[in-house]
Protein backbone atom coordinates (compact mmCIF):
# COMPACT_ATOMS: atom_id res chain seq x y z
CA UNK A 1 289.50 101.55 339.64
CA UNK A 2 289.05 102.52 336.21
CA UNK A 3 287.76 99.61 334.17
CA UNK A 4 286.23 101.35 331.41
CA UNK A 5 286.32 103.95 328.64
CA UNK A 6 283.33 105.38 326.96
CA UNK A 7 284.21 107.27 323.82
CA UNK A 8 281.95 109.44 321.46
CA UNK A 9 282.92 109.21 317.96
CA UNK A 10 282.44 112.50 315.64
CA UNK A 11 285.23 114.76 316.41
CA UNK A 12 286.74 112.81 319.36
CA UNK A 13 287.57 109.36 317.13
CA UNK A 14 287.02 110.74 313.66
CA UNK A 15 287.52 113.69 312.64
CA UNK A 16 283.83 114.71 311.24
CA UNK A 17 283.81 118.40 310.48
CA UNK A 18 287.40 117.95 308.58
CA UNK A 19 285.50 115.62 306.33
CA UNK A 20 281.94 117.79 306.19
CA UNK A 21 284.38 120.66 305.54
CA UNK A 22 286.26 118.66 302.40
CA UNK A 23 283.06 117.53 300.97
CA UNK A 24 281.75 121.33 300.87
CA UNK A 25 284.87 122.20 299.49
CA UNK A 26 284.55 120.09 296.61
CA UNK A 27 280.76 120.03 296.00
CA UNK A 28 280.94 124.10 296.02
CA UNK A 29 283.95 124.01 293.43
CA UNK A 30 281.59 122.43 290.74
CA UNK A 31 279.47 125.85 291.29
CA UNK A 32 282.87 128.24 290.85
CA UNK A 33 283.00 126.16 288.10
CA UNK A 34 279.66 126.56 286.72
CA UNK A 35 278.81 129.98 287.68
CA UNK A 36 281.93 131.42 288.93
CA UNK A 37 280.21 131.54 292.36
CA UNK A 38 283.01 132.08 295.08
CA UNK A 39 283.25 128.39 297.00
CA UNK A 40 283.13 129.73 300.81
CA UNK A 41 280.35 132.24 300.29
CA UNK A 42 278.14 129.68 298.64
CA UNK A 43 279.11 127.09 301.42
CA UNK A 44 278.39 129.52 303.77
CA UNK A 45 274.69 129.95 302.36
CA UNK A 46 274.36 126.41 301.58
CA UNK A 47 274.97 125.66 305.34
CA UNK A 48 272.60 128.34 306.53
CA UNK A 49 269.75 127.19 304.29
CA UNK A 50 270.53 123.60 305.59
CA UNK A 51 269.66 124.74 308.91
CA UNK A 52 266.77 127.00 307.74
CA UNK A 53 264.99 124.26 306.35
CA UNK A 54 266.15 121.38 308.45
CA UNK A 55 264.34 123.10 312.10
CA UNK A 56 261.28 123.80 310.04
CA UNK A 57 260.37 120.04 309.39
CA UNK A 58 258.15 117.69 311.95
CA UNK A 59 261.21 115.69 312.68
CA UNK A 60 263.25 118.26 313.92
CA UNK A 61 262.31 118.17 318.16
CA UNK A 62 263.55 114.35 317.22
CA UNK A 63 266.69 115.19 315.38
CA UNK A 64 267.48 117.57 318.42
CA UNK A 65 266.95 114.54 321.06
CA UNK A 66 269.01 111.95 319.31
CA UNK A 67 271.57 114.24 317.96
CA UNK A 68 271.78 114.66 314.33
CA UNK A 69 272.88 117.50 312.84
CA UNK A 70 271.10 119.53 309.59
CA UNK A 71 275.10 118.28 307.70
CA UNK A 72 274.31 114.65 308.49
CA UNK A 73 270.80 115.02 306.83
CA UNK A 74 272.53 116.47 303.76
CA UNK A 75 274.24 113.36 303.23
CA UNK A 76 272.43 110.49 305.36
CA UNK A 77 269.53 107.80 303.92
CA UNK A 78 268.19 107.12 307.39
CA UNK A 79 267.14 103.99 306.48
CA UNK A 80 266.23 103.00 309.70
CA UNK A 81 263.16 100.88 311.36
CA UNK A 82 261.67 104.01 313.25
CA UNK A 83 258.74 105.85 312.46
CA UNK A 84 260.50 108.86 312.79
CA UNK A 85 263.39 108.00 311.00
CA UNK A 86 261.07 106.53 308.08
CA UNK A 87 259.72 110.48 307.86
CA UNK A 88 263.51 111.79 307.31
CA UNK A 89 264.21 109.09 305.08
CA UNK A 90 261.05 110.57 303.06
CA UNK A 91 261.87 114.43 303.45
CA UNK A 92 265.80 114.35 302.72
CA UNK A 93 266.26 113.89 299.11
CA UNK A 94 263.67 117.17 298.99
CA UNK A 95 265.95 118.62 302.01
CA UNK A 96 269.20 118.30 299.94
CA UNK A 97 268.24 119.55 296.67
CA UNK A 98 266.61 122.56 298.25
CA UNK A 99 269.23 123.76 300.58
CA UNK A 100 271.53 123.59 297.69
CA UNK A 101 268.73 125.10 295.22
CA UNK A 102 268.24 127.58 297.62
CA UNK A 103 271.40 128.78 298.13
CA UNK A 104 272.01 129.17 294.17
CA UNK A 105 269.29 131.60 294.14
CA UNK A 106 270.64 134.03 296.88
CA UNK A 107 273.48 134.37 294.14
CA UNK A 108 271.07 134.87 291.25
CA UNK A 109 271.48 131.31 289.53
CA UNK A 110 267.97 129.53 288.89
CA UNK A 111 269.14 126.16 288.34
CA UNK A 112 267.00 123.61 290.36
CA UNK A 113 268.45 120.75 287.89
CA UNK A 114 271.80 121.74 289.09
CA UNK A 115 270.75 121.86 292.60
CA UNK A 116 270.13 118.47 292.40
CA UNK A 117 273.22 117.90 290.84
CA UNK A 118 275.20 119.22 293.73
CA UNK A 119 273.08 117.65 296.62
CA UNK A 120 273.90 114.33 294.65
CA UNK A 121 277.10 115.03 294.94
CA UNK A 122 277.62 115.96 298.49
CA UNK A 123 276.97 112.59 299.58
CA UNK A 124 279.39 110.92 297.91
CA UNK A 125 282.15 113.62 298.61
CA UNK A 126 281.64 112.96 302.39
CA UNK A 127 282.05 108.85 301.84
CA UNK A 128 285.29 110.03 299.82
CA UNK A 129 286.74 112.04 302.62
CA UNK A 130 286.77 109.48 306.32
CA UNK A 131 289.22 111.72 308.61
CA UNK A 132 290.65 110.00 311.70
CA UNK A 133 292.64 112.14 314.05
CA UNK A 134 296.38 111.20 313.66
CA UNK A 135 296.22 109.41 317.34
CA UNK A 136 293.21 107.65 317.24
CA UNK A 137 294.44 104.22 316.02
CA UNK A 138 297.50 104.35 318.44
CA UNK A 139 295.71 105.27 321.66
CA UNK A 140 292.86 102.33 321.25
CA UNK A 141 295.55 99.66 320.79
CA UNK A 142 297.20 100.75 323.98
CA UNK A 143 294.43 101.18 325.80
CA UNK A 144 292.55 98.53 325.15
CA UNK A 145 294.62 95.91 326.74
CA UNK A 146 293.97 97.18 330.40
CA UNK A 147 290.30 98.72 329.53
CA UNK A 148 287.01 97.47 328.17
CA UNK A 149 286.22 100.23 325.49
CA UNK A 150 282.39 101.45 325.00
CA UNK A 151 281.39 103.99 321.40
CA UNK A 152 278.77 106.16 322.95
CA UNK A 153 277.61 108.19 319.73
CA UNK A 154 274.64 110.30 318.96
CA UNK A 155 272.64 109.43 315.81
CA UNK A 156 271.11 107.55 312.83
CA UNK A 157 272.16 103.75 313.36
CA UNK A 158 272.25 103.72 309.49
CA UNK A 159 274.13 106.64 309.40
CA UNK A 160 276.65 106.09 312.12
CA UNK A 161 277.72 102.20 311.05
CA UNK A 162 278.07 103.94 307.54
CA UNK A 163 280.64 105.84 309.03
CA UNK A 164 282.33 103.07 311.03
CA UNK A 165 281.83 101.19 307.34
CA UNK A 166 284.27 103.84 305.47
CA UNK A 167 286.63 103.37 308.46
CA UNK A 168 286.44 100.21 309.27
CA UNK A 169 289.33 99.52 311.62
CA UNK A 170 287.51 101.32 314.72
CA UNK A 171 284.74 98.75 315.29
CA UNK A 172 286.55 96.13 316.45
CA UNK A 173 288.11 97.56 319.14
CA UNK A 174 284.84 97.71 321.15
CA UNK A 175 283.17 95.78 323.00
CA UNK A 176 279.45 97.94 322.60
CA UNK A 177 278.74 100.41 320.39
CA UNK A 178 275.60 102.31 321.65
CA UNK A 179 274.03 104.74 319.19
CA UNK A 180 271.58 106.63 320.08
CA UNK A 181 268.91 106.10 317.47
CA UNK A 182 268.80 102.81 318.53
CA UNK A 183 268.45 103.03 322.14
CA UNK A 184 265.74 105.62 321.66
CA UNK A 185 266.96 108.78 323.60
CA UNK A 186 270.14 110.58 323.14
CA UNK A 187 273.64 112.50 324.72
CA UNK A 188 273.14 114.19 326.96
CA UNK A 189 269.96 112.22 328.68
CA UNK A 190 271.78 110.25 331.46
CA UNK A 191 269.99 107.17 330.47
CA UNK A 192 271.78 106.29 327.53
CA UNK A 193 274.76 106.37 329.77
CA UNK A 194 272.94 104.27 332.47
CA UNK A 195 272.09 101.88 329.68
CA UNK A 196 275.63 101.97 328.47
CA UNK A 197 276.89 100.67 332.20
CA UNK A 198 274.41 98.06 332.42
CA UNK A 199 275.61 96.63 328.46
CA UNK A 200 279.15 96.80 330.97
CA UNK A 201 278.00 95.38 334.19
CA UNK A 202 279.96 98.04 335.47
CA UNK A 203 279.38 101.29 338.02
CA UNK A 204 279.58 104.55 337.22
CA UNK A 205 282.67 105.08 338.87
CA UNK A 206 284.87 102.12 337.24
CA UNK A 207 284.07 104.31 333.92
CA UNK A 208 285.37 107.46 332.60
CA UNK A 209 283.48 109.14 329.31
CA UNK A 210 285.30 111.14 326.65
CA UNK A 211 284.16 113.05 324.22
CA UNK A 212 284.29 116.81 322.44
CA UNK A 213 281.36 118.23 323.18
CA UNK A 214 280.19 119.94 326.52
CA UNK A 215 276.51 119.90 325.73
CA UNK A 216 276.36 116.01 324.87
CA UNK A 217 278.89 114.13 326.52
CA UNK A 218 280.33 116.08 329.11
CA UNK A 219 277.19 117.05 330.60
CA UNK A 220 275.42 114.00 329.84
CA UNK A 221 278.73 111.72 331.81
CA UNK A 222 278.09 114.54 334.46
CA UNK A 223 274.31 114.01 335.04
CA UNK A 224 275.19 109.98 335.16
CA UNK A 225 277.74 110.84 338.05
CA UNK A 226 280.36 109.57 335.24
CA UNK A 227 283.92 110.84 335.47
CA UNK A 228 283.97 113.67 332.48
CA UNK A 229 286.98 113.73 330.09
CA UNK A 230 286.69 116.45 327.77
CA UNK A 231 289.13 116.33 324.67
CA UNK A 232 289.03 120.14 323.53
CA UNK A 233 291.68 119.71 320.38
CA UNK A 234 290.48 123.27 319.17
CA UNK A 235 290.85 125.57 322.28
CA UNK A 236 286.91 125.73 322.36
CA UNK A 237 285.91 128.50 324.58
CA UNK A 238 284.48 126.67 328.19
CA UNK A 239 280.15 126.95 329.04
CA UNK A 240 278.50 126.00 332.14
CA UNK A 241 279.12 122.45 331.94
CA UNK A 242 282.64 121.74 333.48
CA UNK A 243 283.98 118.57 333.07
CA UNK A 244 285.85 116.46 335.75
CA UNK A 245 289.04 117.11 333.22
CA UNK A 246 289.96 118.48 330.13
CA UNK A 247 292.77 117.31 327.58
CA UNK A 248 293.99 118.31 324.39
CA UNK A 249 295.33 115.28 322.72
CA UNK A 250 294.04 111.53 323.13
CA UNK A 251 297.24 110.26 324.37
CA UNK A 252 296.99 112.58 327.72
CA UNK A 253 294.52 109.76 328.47
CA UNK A 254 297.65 107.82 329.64
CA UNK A 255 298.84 109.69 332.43
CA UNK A 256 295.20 110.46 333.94
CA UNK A 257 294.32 106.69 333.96
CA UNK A 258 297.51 106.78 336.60
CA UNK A 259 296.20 109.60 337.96
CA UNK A 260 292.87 108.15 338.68
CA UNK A 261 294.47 105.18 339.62
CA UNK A 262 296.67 106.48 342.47
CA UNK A 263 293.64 108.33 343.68
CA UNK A 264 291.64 104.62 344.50
């Protein structure tokens, strides 16, 4: 019997990379703007310096384990009680105005004061632009009047209650929210999941874990002997991990609940 529902947030809940995507948009557009630059080549470079720079720093073998991304550093404080997280909170405002600086120069503009401009900018162009997918909403309500719900997200604490902050109608429909840089160790280490349960007092199989991404939650919810659901909206090409089933929309949830169900 299916008691629970983990879910991971970025691009399963919310719709992260729509709003990354928007904020580039509109940060790069200052720099057609100002130098006529064209806005997707200079994204393109601004997102390849960002990861450049972001696996060169100390933190990095950290970022990697608790899952944050070289985008989420170009817009996060971190202001979190970590030691590790007190080192990003000192290297990012450097990290943003470089990656932007950066990629000014590959197009032969020399404008640090402007690259600040622009990493100032990003910031508050991603707070501006909180996607949810079209279903999300719809699909908690239902489901939460049968199931306990569980947000199992990678990430900066700070960083991932800003997000719930600029959408603020998806907290309350769980009962835990787990994030990663919290708990210490992150997706797809089974014992975030294993800590998860135990916030539940449930078993592994009275819980089913969806989420977008096969390398985090899929085989995480795998290596935890977790059912697997893997919402692949985008027609994502499959790896090695192979999840226990795979859905396109949130609302297929409905019918393999009574699937599952029939199989007890």
């Amino acid at each position: 019997m299916i008691k629970a529902i983990f879910f991971d947030l970025d691009d399963t809940l919310l719709w992260d990379q729509k709003s990354v995507k928007e904020a580039f948009v509109a940060t790069c557009k200052l720099a057609e703007e100002r130098y006529g630059l064209d806005p997707y080549q200079f994204e393109e470079a601004v997102r390849e310096e960002a990861r450049n720079l972001y696996s060169s720093y100390e933190t990095y073998p950290f970022t990697q384990m608790i899952g944050i991304n070289p985008f989420e550093g170009l817009w996060g404080n971190f202001l979190d009680d970590h030691d590790e997280f007190r080192i990003m909170k000192e290297i990012v405002p450097n990290y943003r105005r470089e990656a932007w600086t950066l990629a000014l120069k590959k197009f032969g503009v020399d404008d640090p004061d402007f690259g600040h401009e622009l990493a100032e900018r990003f910031p508050q162009e991603r707070r501006n632009t909180p996607f949810v997918y079209e279903e999300t909403f719809h699909v908690l309500d239902t489901l939460k009047d049968n199931h306990k719900l569980l947000l199992l997200t990678n990430g900066s604490p700070d960083l991932q209650h800003t997000k719930l902050t600029i959408t603020p109608e998806i907290a309350p429909y769980f009962d835990h929210i787990v994030i990663s840089g919290d708990f210490g160790r992150g997706k797809p280490d089974p014992s975030i999941f294993e800590h998860a349960l135990s916030l539940m007092s449930l078993k592994k199989e009275e819980v089913i874990m969806v989420g977008d991404n096969l390398m985090t939650d899929i085989l995480g919810a795998n290596r935890a002997g977790i059912i697997s659901v893997w919402i692949n909206r985008h027609n994502k090409e499959k790896s090695e991990v192979i999840p226990s089933y795979e859905i396109k929309h949130l609302e297929e949830l409905y019918p393999l609940l009574e699937e599952l169900k029939r199989m007890v």
